[in-house]
Protein backbone atom coordinates (compact mmCIF):
# COMPACT_ATOMS: atom_id res chain seq x y z
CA UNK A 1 3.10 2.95 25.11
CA UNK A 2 3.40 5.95 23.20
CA UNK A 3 6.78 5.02 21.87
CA UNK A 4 5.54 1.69 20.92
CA UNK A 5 2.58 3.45 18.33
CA UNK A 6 4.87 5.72 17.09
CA UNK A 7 7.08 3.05 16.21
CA UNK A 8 4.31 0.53 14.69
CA UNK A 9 3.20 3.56 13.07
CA UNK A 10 6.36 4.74 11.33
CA UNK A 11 8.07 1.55 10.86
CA UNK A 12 4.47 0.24 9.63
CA UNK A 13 3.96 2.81 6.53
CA UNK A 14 7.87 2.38 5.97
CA UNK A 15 7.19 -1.78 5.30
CA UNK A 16 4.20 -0.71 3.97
CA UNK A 17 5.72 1.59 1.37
CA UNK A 18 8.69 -1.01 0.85
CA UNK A 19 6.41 -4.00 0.16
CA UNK A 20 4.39 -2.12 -2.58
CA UNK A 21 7.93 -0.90 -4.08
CA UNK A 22 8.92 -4.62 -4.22
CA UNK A 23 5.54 -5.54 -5.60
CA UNK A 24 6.25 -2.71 -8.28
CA UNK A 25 9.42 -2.65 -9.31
CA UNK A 26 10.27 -6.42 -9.54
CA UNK A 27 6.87 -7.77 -9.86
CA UNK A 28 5.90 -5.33 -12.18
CA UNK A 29 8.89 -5.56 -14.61
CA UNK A 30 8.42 -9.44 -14.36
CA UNK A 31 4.71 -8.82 -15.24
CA UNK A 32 5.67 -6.79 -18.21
CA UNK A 33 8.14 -8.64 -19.51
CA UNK A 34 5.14 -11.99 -19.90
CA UNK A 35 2.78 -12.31 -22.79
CA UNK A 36 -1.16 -11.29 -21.64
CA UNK A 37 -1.95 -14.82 -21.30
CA UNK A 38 1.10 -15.78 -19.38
CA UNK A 39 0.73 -12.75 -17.20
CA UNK A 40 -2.49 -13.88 -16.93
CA UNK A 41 -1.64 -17.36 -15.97
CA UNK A 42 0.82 -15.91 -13.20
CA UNK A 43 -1.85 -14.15 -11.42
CA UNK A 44 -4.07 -16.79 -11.12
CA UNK A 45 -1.48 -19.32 -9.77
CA UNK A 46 -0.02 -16.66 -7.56
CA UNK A 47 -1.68 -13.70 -6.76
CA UNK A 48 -2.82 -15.16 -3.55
CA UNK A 49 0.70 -14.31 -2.26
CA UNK A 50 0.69 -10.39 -2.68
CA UNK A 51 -2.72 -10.80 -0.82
CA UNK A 52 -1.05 -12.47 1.84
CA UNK A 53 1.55 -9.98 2.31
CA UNK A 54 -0.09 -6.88 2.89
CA UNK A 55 -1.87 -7.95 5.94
CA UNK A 56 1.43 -8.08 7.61
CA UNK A 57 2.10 -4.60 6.81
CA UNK A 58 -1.13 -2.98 7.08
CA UNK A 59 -2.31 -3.79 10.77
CA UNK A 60 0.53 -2.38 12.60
CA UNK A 61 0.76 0.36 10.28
CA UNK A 62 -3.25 1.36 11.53
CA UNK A 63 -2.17 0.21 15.13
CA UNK A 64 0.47 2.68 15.44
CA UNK A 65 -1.58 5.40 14.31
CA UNK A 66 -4.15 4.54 15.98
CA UNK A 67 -2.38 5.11 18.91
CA UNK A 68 -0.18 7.50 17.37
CA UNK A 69 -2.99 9.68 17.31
CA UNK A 70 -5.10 9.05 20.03
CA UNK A 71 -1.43 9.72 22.21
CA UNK A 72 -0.59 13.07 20.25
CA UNK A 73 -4.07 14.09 20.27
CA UNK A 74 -3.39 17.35 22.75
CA UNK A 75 -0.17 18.74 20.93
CA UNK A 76 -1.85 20.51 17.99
CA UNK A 77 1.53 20.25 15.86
CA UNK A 78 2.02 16.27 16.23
CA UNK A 79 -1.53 15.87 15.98
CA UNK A 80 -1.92 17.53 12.66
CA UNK A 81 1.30 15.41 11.19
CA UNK A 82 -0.56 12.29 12.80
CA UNK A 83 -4.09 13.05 10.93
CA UNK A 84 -2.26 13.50 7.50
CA UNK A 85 -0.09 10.78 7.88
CA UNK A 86 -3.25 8.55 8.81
CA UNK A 87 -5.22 10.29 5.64
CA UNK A 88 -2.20 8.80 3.79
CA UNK A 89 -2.98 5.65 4.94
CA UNK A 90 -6.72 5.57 4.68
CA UNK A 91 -6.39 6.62 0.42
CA UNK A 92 -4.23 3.80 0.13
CA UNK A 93 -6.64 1.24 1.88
CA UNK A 94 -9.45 3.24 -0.02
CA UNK A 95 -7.85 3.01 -3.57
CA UNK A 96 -6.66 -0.50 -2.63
CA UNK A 97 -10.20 -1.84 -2.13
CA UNK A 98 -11.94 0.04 -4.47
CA UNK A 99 -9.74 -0.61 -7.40
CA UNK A 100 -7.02 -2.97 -6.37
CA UNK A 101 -8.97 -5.63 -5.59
CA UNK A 102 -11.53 -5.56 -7.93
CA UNK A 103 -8.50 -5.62 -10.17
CA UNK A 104 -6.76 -8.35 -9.26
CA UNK A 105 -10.00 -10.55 -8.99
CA UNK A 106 -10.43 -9.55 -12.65
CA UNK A 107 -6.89 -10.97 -13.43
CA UNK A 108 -6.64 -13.63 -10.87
CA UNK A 109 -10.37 -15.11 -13.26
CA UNK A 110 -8.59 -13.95 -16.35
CA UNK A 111 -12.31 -12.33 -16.92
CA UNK A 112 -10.48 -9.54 -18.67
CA UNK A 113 -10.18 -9.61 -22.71
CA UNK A 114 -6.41 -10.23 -23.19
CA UNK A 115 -6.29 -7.46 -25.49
CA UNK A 116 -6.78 -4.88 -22.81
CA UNK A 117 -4.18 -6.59 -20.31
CA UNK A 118 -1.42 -4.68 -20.93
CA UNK A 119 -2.87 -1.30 -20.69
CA UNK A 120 -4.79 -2.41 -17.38
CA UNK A 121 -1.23 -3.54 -15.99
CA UNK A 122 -0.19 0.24 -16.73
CA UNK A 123 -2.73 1.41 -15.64
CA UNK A 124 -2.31 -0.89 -12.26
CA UNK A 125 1.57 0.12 -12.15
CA UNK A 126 0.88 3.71 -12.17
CA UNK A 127 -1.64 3.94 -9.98
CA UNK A 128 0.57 1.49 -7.63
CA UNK A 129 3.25 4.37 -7.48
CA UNK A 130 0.56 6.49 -6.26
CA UNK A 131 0.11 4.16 -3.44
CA UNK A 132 3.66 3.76 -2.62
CA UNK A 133 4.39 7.28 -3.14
CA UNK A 134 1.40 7.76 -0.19
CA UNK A 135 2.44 5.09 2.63
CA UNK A 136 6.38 6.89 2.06
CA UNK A 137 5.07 9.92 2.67
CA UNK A 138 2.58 8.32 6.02
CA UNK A 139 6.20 7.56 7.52
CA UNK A 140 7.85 10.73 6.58
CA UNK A 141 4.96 12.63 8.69
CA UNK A 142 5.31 10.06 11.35
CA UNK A 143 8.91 11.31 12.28
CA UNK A 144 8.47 14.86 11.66
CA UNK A 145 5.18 14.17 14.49
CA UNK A 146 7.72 13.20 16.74
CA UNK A 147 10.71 15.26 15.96
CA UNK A 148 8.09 18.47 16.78
């Protein structure tokens, strides 16, 4: 069973990190690349699908260190990797619902002035690296956990 969390756990941030990056990089540049308005358009037609996604990523990501933890807990070493790998994690989901969401509801309305869309979507995009910068490094202290 062990095997099994630290799988879901590594292979969890991993998708987690690469969805994000996705979301980013080609999303992002798309996003850019559109008029306010349009942008604006887009996310209300079709934010519903990054919602969608995440979900996918983010419950076997908190399974696995669940476990990952609660299975490590009495090697000091692994348990230490597991806690800041799972404080990774837990800023993402924190940042995600305390600004991400609030965020997108404001685009996915379009209750935000179209003058000051393009320096909240650069403000979103940087603050989006942060997050996939975070769930890369969750995975990264997943295998050094288990290669202890």
């Amino acid at each position: 069973m062990r095997l099994l969390f630290n799988i879901l756990a590594i292979s969890g941030s991993a998708m987690f990190a690469g969805v994000m990056l996705m979301i980013g990089v080609t999303l992002g540049g798309y996003w850019r690349s559109l008029p306010a308005p349009d942008f604006l358009d887009w996310f209300s037609q079709n934010g519903q699908f990054i919602t969608r996604t995440i979900p996918l990523v983010v419950a076997p990501t908190l399974i696995g260190l669940i476990g990952s933890l609660w299975s490590g807990w009495g090697e000091a070493t692994a348990r230490a990797y597991w806690i800041g790998a799972a404080v990774c994690i837990a800023a993402v989901l924190a940042v995600t619902l305390a600004w991400f969401l609030p965020t997108n509801a404001q685009f996915a309305s379009k209750s935000i002035p179209v003058d000051q869309v393009p320096a909240r979507l650069d403000t979103w995009l940087m603050i989006h690296d942060v997050r996939i910068a975070l769930a890369a490094i969750a995975s990264v202290l997943g295998i050094v956990a288990i290669s202890r």
